[in-house]
Protein backbone atom coordinates (compact mmCIF):
# COMPACT_ATOMS: atom_id res chain seq x y z
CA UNK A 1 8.64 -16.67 39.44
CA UNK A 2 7.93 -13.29 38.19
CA UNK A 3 5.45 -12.45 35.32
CA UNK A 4 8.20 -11.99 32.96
CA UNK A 5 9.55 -14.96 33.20
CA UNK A 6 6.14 -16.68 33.31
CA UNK A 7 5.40 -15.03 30.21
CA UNK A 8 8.76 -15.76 28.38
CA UNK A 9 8.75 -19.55 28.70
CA UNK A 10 4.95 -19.16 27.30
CA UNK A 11 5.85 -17.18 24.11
CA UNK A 12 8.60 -19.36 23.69
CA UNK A 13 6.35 -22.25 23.70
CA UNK A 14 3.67 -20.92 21.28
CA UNK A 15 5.74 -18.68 19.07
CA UNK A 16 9.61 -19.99 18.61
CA UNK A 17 8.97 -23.25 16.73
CA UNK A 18 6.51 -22.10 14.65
CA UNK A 19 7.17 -18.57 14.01
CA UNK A 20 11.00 -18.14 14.31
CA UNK A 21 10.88 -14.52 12.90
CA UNK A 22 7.66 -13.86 15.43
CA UNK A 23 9.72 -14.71 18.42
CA UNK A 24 12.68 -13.15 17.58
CA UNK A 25 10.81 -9.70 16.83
CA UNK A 26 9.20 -10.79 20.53
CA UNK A 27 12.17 -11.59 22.06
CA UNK A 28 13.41 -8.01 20.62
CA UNK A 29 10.53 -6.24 22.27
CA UNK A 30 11.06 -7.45 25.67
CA UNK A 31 14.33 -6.60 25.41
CA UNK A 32 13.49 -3.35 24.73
CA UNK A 33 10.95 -3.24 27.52
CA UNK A 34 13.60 -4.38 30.00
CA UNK A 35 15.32 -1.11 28.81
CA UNK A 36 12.61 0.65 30.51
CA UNK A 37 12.96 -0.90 33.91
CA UNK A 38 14.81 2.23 35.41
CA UNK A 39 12.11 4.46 34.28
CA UNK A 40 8.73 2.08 35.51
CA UNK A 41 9.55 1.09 39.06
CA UNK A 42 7.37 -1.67 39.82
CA UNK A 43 5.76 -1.85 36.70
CA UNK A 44 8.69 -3.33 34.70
CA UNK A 45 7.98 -6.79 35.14
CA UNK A 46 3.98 -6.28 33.68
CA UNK A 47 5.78 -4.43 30.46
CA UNK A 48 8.53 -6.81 30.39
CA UNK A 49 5.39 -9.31 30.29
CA UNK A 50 3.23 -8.17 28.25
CA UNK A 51 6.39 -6.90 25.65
CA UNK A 52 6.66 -11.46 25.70
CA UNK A 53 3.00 -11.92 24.77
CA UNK A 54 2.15 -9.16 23.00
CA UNK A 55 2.30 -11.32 19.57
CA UNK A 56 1.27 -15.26 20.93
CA UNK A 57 -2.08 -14.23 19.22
CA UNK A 58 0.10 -15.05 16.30
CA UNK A 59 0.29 -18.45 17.44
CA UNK A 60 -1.28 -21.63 15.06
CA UNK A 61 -2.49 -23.08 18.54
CA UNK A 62 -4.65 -19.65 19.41
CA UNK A 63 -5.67 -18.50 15.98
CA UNK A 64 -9.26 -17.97 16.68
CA UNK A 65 -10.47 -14.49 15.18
CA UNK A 66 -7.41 -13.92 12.98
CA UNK A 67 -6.72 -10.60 15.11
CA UNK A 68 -3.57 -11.34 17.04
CA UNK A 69 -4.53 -9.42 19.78
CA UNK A 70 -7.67 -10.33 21.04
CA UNK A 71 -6.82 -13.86 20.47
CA UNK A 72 -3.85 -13.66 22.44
CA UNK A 73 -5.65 -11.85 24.98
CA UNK A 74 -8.12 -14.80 24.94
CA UNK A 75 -6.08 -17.00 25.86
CA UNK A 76 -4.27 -15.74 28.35
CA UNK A 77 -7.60 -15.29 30.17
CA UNK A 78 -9.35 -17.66 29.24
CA UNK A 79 -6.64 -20.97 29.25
CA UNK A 80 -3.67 -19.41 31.15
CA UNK A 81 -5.24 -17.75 33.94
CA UNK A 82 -3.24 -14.22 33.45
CA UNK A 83 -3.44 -11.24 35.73
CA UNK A 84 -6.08 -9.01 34.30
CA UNK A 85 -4.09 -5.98 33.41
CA UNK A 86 -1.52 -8.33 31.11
CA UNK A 87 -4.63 -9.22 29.32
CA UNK A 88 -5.77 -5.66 28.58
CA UNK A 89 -2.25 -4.85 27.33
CA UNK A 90 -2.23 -7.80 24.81
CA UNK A 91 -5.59 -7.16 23.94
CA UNK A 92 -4.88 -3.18 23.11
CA UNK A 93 -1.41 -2.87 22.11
CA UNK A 94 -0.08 -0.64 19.62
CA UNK A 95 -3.22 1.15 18.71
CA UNK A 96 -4.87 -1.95 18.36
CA UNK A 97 -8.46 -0.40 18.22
CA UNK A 98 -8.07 0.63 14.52
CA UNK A 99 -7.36 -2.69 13.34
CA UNK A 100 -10.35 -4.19 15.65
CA UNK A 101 -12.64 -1.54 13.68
CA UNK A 102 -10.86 -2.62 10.13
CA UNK A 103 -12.46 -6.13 11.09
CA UNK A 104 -15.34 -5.30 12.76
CA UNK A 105 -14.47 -6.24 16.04
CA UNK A 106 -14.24 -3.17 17.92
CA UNK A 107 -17.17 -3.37 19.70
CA UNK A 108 -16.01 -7.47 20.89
CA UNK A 109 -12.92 -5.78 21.79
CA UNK A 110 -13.92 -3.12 23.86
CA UNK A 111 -16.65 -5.14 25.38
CA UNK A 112 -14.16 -7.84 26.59
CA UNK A 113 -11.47 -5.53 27.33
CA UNK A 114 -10.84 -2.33 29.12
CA UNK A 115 -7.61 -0.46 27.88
CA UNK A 116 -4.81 -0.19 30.66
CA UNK A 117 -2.99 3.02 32.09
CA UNK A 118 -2.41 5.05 29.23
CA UNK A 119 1.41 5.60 30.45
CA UNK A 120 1.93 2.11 30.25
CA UNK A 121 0.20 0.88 26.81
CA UNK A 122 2.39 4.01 25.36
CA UNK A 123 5.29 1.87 26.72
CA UNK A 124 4.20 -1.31 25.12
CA UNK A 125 3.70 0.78 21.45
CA UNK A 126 7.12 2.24 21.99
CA UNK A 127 9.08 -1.14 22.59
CA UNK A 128 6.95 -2.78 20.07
CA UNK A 129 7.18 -0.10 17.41
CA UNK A 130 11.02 0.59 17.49
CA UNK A 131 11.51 -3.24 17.38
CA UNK A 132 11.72 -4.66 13.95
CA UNK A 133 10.68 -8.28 12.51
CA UNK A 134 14.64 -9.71 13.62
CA UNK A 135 14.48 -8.21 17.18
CA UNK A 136 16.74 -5.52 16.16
CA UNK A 137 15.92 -1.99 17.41
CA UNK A 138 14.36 0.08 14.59
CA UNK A 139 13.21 4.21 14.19
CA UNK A 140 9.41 4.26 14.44
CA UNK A 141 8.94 5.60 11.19
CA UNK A 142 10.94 2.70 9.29
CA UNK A 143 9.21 -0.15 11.72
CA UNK A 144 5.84 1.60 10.10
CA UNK A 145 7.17 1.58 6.49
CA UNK A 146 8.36 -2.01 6.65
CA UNK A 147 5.00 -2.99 8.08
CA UNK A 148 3.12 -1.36 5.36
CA UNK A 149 5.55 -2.84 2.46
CA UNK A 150 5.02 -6.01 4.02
CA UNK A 151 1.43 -6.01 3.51
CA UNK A 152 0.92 -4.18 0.83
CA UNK A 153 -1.33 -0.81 0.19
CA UNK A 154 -4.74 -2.67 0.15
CA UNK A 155 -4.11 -4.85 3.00
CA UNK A 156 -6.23 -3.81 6.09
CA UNK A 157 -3.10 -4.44 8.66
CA UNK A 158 -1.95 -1.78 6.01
CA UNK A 159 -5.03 0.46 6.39
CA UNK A 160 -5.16 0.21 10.15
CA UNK A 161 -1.50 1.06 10.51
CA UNK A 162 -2.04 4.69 8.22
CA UNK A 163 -4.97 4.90 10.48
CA UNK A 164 -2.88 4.10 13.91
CA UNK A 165 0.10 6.41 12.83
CA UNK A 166 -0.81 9.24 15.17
CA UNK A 167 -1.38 7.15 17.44
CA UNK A 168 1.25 5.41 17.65
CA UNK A 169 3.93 8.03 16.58
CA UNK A 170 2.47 9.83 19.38
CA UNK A 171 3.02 6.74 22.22
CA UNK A 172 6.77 6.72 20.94
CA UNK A 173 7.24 10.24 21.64
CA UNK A 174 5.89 10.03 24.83
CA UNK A 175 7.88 7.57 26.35
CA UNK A 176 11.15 9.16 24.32
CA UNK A 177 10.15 12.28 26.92
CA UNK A 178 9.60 9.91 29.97
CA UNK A 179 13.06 8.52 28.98
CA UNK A 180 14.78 12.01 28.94
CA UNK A 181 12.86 13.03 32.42
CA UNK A 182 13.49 9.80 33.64
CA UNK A 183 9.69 8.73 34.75
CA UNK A 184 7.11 7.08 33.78
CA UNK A 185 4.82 8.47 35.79
């Protein structure tokens, strides 16, 4: 079985039930990552991956720090046993660093884990951040707009999201130029 798959039935277990809206989103963003096969060679199936887990952070079961991604990444090191660079992709995806800093976990973050091939956590922003709450594929700019609305102006998901908007506006560009080239690399 490949990683993908692995990490489907996994989401599936910790977000569907709980989180219908969650998985579907999920479910949208490893659809879009599968999109991207033609372009990353034998790195689909770690996207395709980590595009399933990105959110199981999300979980009830894993809540922990109350930042989705380093308690996703947790567990996936810590209970599930995941290759190393799947954990660095949950832990750091979609500009994740700003929101770590909004809640004073940067440092934890950083010290636990390394950030992956720049190529590919562009690829993980880009399928997450054109993907919107229903799975459905969404511009960048309105997938920002209906995160901020949904949290509200003094929210710090709100805060870190201003904050990650170059970054991330940046990562979907990027792999929009890969796309038209045809490489990732």
């Amino acid at each position: 079985m490949g990683q993908a798959e692995w990490a489907r039935g996994l989401a599936e277990r910790l977000l569907a039930e709980p989180l219908p809206r969650r998985w579907a989103h999920t479910q949208g963003v490893a659809a879009r990552a599968e999109s991207l096969a033609p372009i990353l060679g034998d790195e689909a199936d770690i996207l395709t991956a980590a595009a399933y887990l990105h959110d199981i952070g999300y979980s009830p079961e894993l809540v922990d720090t109350g930042f989705h991604p380093l308690d996703g990444a947790r567990y996936l090191r810590d209970v599930a046993g995941a290759d190393e660079r799947l954990c660095r992709m949950v832990a750091h995806h979609s500009c994740a660093v700003n929101e770590a800093a909004e809640r004073g976990l940067l440092d934890v973050l950083q010290a636990e884990f390394s950030q992956e091939r720049p190529e590919l956590a562009d690829a993980l922003t880009y399928c997450d951040m054109t993907t919107g709450p229903d799975g459905r594929h969404l511009d960048v700019r309105d997938r920002l707009a209906e995160i901020y609305s949904r949290y509200g102006p003094e929210h710090l998901v709100s805060r870190s999201i201003t904050t990650s908007t170059p970054c991330i506006m940046a990562a979907v560009a990027s792999i929009k130029e890969r796309l038209a080239q045809g490489s990732i690399a």
